[in-house]
Protein backbone atom coordinates (compact mmCIF):
# COMPACT_ATOMS: atom_id res chain seq x y z
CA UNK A 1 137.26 71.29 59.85
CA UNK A 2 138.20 67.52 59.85
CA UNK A 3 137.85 66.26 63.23
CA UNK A 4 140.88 64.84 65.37
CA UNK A 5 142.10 61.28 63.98
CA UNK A 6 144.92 59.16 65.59
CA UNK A 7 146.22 56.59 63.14
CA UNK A 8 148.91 54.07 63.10
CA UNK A 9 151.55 53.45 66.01
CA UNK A 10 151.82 56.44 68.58
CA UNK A 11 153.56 57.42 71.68
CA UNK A 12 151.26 58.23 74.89
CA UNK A 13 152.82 61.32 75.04
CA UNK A 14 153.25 64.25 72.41
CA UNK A 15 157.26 64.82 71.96
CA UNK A 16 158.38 61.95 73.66
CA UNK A 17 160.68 59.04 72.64
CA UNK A 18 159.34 56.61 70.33
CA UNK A 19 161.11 53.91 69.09
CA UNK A 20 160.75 50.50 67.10
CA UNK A 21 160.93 47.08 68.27
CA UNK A 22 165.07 47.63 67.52
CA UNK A 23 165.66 50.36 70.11
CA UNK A 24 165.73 53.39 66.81
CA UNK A 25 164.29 56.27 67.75
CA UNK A 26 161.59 57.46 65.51
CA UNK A 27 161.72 61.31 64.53
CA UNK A 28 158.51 63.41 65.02
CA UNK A 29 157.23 65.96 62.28
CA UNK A 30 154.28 68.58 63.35
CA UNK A 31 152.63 69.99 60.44
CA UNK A 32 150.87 73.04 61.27
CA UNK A 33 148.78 76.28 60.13
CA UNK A 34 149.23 80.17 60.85
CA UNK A 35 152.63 79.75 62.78
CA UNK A 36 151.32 76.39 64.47
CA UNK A 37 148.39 78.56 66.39
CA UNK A 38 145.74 76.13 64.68
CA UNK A 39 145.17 73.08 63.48
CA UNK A 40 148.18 70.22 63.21
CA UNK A 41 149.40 66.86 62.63
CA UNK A 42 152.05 65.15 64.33
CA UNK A 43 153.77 62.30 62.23
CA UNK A 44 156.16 59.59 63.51
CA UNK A 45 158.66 59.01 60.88
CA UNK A 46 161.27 55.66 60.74
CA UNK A 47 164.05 58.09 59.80
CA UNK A 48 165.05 61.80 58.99
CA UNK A 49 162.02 63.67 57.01
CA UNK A 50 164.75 66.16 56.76
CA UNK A 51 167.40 64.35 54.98
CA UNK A 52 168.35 65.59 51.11
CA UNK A 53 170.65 64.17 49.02
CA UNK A 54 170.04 66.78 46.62
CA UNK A 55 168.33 69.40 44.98
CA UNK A 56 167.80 71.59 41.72
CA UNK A 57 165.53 73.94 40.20
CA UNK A 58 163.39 72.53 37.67
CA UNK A 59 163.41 75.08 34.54
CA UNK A 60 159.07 75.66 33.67
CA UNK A 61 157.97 78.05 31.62
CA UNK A 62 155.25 80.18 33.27
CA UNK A 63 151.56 80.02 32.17
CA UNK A 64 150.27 82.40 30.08
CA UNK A 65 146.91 84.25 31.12
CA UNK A 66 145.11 86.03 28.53
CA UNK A 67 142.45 88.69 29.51
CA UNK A 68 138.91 88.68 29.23
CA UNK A 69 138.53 91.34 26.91
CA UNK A 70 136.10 92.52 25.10
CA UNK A 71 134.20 91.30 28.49
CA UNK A 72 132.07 88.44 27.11
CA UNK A 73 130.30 85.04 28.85
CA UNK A 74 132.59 82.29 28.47
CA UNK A 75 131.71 78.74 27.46
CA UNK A 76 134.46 75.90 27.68
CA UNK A 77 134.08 72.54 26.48
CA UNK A 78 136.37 70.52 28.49
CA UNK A 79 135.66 67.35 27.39
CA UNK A 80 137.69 68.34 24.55
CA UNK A 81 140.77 68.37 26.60
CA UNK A 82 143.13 66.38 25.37
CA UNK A 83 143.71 63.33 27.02
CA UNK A 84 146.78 61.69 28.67
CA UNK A 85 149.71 62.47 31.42
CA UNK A 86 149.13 62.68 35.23
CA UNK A 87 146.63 64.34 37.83
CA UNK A 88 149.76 66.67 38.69
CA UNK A 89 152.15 67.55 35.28
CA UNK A 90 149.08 66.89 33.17
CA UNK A 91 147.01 69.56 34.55
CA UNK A 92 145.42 72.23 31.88
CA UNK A 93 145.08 75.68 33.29
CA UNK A 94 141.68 77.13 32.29
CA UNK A 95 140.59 80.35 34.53
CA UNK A 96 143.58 81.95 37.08
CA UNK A 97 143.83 84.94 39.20
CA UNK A 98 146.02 85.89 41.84
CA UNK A 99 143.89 83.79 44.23
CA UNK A 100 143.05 80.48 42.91
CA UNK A 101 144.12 78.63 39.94
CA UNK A 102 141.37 76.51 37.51
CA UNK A 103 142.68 73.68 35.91
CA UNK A 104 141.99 70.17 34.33
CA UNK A 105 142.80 67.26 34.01
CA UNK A 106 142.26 63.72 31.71
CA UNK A 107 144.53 61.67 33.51
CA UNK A 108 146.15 58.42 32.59
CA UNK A 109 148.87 57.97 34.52
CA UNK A 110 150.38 58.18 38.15
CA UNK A 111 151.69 61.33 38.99
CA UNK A 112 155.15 61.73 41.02
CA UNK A 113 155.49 62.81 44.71
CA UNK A 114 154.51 66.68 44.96
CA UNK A 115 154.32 68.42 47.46
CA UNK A 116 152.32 72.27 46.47
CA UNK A 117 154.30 74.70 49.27
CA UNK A 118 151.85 77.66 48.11
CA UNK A 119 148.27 76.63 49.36
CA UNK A 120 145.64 74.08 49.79
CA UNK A 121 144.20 71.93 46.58
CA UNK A 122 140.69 70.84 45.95
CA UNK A 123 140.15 68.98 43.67
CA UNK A 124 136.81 66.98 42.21
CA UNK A 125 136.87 63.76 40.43
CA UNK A 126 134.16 64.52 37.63
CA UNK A 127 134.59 60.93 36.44
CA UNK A 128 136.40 57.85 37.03
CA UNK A 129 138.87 56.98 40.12
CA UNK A 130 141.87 57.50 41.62
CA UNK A 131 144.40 56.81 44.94
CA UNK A 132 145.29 60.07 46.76
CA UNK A 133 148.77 58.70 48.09
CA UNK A 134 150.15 60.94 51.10
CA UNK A 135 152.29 60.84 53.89
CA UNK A 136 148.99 60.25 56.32
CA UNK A 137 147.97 56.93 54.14
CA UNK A 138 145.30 56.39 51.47
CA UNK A 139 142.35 57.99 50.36
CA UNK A 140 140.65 56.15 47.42
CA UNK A 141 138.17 58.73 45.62
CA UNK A 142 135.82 58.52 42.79
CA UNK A 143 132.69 60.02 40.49
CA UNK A 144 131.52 62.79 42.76
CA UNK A 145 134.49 63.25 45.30
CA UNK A 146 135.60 66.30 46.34
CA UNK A 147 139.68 66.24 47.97
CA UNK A 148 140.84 68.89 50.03
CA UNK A 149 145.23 68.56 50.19
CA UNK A 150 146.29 70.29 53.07
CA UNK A 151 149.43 73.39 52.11
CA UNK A 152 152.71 71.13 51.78
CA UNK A 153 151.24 67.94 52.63
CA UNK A 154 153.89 65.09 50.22
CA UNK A 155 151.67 63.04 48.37
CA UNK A 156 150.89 61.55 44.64
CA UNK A 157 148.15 60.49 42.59
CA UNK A 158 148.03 57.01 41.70
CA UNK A 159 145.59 55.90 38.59
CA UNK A 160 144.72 52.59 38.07
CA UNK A 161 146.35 50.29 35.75
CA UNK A 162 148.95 52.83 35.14
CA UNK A 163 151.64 51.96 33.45
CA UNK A 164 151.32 48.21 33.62
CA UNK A 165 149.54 47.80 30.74
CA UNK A 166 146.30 46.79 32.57
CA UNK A 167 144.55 50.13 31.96
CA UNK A 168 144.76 49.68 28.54
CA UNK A 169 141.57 50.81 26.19
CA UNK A 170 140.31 52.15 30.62
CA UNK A 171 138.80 55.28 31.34
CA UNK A 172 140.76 58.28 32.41
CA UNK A 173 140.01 60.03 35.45
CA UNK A 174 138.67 62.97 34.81
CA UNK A 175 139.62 65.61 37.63
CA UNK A 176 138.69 69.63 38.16
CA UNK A 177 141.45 71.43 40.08
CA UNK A 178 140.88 74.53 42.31
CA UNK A 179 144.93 75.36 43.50
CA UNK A 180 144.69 78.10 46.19
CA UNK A 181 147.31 80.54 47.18
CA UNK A 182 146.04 79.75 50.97
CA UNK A 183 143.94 77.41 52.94
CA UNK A 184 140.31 76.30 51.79
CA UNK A 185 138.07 75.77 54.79
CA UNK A 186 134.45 74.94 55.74
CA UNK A 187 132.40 77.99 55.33
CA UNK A 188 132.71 79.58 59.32
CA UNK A 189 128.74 79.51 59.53
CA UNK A 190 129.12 75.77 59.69
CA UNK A 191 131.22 75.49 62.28
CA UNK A 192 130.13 75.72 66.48
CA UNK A 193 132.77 77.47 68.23
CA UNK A 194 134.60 74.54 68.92
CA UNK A 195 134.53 73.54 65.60
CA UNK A 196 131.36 70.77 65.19
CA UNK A 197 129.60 70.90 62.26
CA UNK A 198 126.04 72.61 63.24
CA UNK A 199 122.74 70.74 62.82
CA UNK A 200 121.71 72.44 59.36
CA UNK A 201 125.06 72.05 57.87
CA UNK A 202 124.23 70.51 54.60
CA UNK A 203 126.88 67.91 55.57
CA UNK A 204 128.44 66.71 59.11
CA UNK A 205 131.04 64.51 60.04
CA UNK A 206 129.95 61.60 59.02
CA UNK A 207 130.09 62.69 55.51
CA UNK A 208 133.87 63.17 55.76
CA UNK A 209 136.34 60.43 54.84
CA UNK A 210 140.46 60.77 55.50
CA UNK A 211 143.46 58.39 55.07
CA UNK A 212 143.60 55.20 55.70
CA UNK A 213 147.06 54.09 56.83
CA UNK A 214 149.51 54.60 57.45
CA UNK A 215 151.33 53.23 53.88
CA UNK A 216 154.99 52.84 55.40
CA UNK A 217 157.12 52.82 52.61
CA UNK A 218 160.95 52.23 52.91
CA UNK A 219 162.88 53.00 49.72
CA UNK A 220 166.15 55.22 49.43
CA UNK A 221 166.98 58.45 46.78
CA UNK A 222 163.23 59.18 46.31
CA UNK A 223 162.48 62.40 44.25
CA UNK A 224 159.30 64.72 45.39
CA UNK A 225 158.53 67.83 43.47
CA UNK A 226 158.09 71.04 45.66
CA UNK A 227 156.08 74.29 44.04
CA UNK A 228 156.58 77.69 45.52
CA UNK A 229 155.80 80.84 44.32
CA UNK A 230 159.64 81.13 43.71
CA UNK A 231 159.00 77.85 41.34
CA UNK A 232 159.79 74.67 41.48
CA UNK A 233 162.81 72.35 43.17
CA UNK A 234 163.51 68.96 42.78
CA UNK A 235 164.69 67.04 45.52
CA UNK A 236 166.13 63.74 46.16
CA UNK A 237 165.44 62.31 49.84
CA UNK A 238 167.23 60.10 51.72
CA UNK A 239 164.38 57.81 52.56
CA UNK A 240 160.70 57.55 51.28
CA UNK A 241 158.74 60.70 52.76
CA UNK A 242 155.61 57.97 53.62
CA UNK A 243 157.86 56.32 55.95
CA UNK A 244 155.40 57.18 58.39
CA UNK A 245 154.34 54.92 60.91
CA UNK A 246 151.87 56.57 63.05
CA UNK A 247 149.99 60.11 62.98
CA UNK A 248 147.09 62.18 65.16
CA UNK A 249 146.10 65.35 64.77
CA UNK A 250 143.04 67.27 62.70
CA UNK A 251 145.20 68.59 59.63
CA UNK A 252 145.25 65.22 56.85
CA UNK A 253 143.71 65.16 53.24
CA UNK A 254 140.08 64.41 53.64
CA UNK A 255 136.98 63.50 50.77
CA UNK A 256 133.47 64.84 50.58
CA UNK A 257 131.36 63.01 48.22
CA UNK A 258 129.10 65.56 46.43
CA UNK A 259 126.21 63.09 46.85
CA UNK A 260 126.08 63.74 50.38
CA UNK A 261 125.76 68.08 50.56
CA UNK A 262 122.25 68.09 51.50
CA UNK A 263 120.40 70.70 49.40
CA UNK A 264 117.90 73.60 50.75
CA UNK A 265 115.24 74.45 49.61
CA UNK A 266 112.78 77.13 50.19
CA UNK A 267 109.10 78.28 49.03
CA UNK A 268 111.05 80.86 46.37
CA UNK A 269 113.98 80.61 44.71
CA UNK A 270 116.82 80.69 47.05
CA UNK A 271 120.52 82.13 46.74
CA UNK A 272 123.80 80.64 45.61
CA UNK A 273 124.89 81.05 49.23
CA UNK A 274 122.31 78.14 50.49
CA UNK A 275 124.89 75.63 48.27
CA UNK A 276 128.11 76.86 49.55
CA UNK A 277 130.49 73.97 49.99
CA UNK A 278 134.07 75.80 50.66
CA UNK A 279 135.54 78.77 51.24
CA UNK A 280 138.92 79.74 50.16
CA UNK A 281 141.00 82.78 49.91
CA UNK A 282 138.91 85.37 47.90
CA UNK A 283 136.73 82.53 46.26
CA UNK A 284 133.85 80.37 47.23
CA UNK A 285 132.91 76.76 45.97
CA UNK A 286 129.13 75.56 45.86
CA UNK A 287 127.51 72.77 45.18
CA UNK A 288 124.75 72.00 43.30
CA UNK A 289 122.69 68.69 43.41
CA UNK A 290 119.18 67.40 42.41
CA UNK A 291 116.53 68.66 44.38
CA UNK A 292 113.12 69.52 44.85
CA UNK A 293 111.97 72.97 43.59
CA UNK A 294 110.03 75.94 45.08
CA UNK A 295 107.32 74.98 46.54
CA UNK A 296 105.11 78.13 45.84
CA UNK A 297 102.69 77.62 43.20
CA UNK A 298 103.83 81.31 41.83
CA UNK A 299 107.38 80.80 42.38
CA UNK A 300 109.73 80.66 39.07
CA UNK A 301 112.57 77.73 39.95
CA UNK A 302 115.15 78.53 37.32
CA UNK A 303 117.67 81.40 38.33
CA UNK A 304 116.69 85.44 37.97
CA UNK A 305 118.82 87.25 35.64
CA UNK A 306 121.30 88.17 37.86
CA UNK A 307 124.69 90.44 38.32
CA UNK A 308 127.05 89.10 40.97
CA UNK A 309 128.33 92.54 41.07
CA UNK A 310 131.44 91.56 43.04
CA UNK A 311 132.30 88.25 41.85
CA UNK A 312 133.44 86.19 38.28
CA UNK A 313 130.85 83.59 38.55
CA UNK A 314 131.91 79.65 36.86
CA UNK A 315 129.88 76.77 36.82
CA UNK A 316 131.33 73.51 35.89
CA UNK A 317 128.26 71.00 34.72
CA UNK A 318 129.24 67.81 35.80
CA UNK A 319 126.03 65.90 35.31
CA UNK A 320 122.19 65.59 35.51
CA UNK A 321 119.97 67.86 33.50
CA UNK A 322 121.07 71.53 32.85
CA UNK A 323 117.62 72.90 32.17
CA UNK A 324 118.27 77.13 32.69
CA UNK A 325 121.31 77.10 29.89
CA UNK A 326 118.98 74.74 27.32
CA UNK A 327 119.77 75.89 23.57
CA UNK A 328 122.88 77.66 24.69
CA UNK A 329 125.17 74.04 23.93
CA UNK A 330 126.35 73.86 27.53
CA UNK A 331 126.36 70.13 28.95
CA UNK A 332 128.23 67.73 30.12
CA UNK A 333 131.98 68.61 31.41
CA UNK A 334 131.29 72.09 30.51
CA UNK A 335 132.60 75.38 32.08
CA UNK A 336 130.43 78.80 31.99
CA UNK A 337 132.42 81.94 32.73
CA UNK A 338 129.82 84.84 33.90
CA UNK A 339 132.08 87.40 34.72
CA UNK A 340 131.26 90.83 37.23
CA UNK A 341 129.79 93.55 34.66
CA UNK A 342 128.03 91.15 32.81
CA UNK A 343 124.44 90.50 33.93
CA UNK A 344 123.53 86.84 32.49
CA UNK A 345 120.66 84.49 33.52
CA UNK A 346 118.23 81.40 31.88
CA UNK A 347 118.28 81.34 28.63
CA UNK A 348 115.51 82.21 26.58
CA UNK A 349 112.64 80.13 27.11
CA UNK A 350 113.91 78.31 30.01
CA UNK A 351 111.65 80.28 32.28
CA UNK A 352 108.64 79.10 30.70
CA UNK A 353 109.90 75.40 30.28
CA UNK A 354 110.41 75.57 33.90
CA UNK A 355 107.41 76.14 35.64
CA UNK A 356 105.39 73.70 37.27
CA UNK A 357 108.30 71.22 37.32
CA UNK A 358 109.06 69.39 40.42
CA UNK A 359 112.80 69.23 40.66
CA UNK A 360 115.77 69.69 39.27
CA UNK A 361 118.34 66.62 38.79
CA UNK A 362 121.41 68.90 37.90
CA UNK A 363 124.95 68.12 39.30
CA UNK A 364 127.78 71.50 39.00
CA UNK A 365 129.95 72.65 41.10
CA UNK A 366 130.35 76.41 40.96
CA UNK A 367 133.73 78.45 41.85
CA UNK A 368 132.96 82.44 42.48
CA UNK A 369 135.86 84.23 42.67
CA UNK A 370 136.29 88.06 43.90
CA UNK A 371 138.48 89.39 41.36
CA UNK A 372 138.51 88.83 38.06
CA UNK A 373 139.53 85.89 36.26
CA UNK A 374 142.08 85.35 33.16
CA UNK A 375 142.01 82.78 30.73
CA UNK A 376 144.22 80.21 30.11
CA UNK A 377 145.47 78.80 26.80
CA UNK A 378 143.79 75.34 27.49
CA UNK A 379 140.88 76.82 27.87
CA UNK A 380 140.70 79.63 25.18
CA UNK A 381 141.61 75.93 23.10
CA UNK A 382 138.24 74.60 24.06
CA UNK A 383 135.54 78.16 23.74
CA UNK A 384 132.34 77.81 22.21
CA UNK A 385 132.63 81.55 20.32
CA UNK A 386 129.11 80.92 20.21
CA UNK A 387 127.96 81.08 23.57
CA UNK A 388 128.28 85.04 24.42
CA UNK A 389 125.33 85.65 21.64
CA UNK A 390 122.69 82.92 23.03
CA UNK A 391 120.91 85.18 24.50
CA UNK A 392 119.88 86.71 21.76
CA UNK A 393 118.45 83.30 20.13
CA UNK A 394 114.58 82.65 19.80
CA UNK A 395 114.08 79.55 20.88
């Protein structure tokens, strides 16, 4: 979806020589999906982005996913992550299936150069801020932020005050992590045929932020972690992979601030679909954002009880006022799992409480995936055992 971008010091011509003010010539890189039938970058690199010195295979022991069995609701506090490590080693797998991969993070330091050879990355910045460094430049992100990380793209989060002591006593960032085992896209009935985002997209273009850049470093024996579903290799390059000079194309990381999905609304309630955000491979991500409610003086604004027969439904409350789960202890930086076979909805009395209100001023983000999801051990660490038997509360 991002549109075409030209950044830095280019050629006229596509795969023609380029060279610095000393005669070198410059070697191109074209970074492309499905077998380079879609979209691409081209980048101009000062020297080889080919060039190893070395490599190894770095020994990780795989995660272990736990069932959900007996099939129960799911309530994880994640706020009670433990803090510390990096956006990228410090992650803290919570939900997993063969398609995507939920994870967290309480980040306080810079990661090192990755580069994730199995599918796209979204992530979104629940709190604090952070440097997306990459081989196309740039991206500062904060509070609200959703990244998309393009399959294979070399980059590195950078936290500030890490290790220099001036982050000392600072907020972590706090990040949410969707890994995919493919590409995560703009949902298709967004899109013209040419690609423009339609009028009644509940974002457009100008919404959309990439790179700026490029960075150009030069610096020799770097080391860039690659993951792919073989595991994971360590190499040591010749030269800095954000040697980069100059790039063009419509495939770069790129930010959508959650404060900027435009909501709709309707006379009745209307479906999860209306606050779709992304699509990725067997999974959807929606947004939800404060907004006026149903406008019909009959209508009921919180959620139906509801079975999303084909899907594992999370919700990750990332602000605002979560009035449907009231009395169930869900808030802040916490994760409800409503998986397919269950049918869940408001909790008790929240159907009451809600009519005749105005708006809502909740902020989640909400992952449905279409097969079921696993736990991991970071988040089994974190359960309310409580939640599953809310229902049956009198409020």
């Amino acid at each position: 979806m991002p549109h075409y971008r030209r950044v830095g010091d280019l050629p006229k011509k596509r795969h023609t020589a380029h060279r610095d003010p000393s005669a070198h010539l410059r070697a191109e890189e074209l970074m492309g999906l499905n077998g380079f039938s879609e979209e691409s970058a081209l980048l101009y690199h000062q020297y080889l982005p080919t060039a190893i010195r070395s490599a190894e295979a770095v020994e990780t022991e795989p995660d272990r996913l736990y069932p959900n069995h007996p099939l129960l609701p799911r309530h994880l506090s994640l706020h009670q992550c433990k803090e510390g490590g990096d956006p990228v080693t410090g992650r803290q797998l919570i939900l997993a299936n063969d398609d995507v991969r939920v994870s967290y993070a309480v980040a306080t330091e810079t990661s090192p150069l990755v580069r994730n050879a199995i599918g796209d990355e979204l992530a979104y910045v629940e709190s604090g801020s952070a440097t997306l460094e990459s081989v196309f430049g740039a991206l500062e992100v904060s509070e609200g932020d959703y990244v998309v990380i393009p399959t294979s793209t070399t980059h590195r989060w950078v936290v500030p005050g890490a290790g220099t002591g001036a982050g000392a006593g600072a907020e972590p960032v706090r990040i949410l992590f969707a890994e995919a085992t493919g590409h995560i896209n703009v949902p298709d009935r967004y899109l013209s045929s040419r690609g423009q985002l339609k009028e009644g997209a509940p974002f457009c273009e100008r919404d959309v932020r990439g790179p700026e850049g490029p960075l150009f470093i030069e610096e020799e024996d770097v080391e860039v972690l690659v993951r792919t579903r073989s595991g994971v290799t360590r190499y040591v390059y010749a030269h800095h992979p954000f040697d980069v000079v100059g790039w063009d194309g419509c495939l770069y990381p790129w930010a959508l601030s959650i404060h900027d999905f435009e909501p709709i609304v309707g006379r009745i309630h209307q479906p999860p679909p209306v606050h779709q955000t992304f699509a990725g491979p067997s999974f959807v991500v929606c947004s939800f954002v404060p907004r006026l409610f149903d406008f019909d003086p009959e209508a009921i604004p919180v959620p139906y009880n509801h079975a999303n027969v084909d899907s594992d439904e999370v919700l990750f409350y990332c602000g605002g006022d979560f009035m449907s789960r009231a009395g169930s202890g869900i808030g802040q930086g916490s994760i409800s799992l409503h998986p397919s076979g269950f049918i869940h909805g408001p909790q008790p009395g929240s159907v009451e409480a809600a009519l005749g209100k105005p708006r809502t001023e909740e902020l989640a983000v909400m992952i449905d995936t279409f097969r079921p999801l696993q736990l991991g051990q970071a988040g089994l660490d974190v359960e309310d055992d409580a939640y599953p038997w809310t229902w049956a509360k009198q409020l």
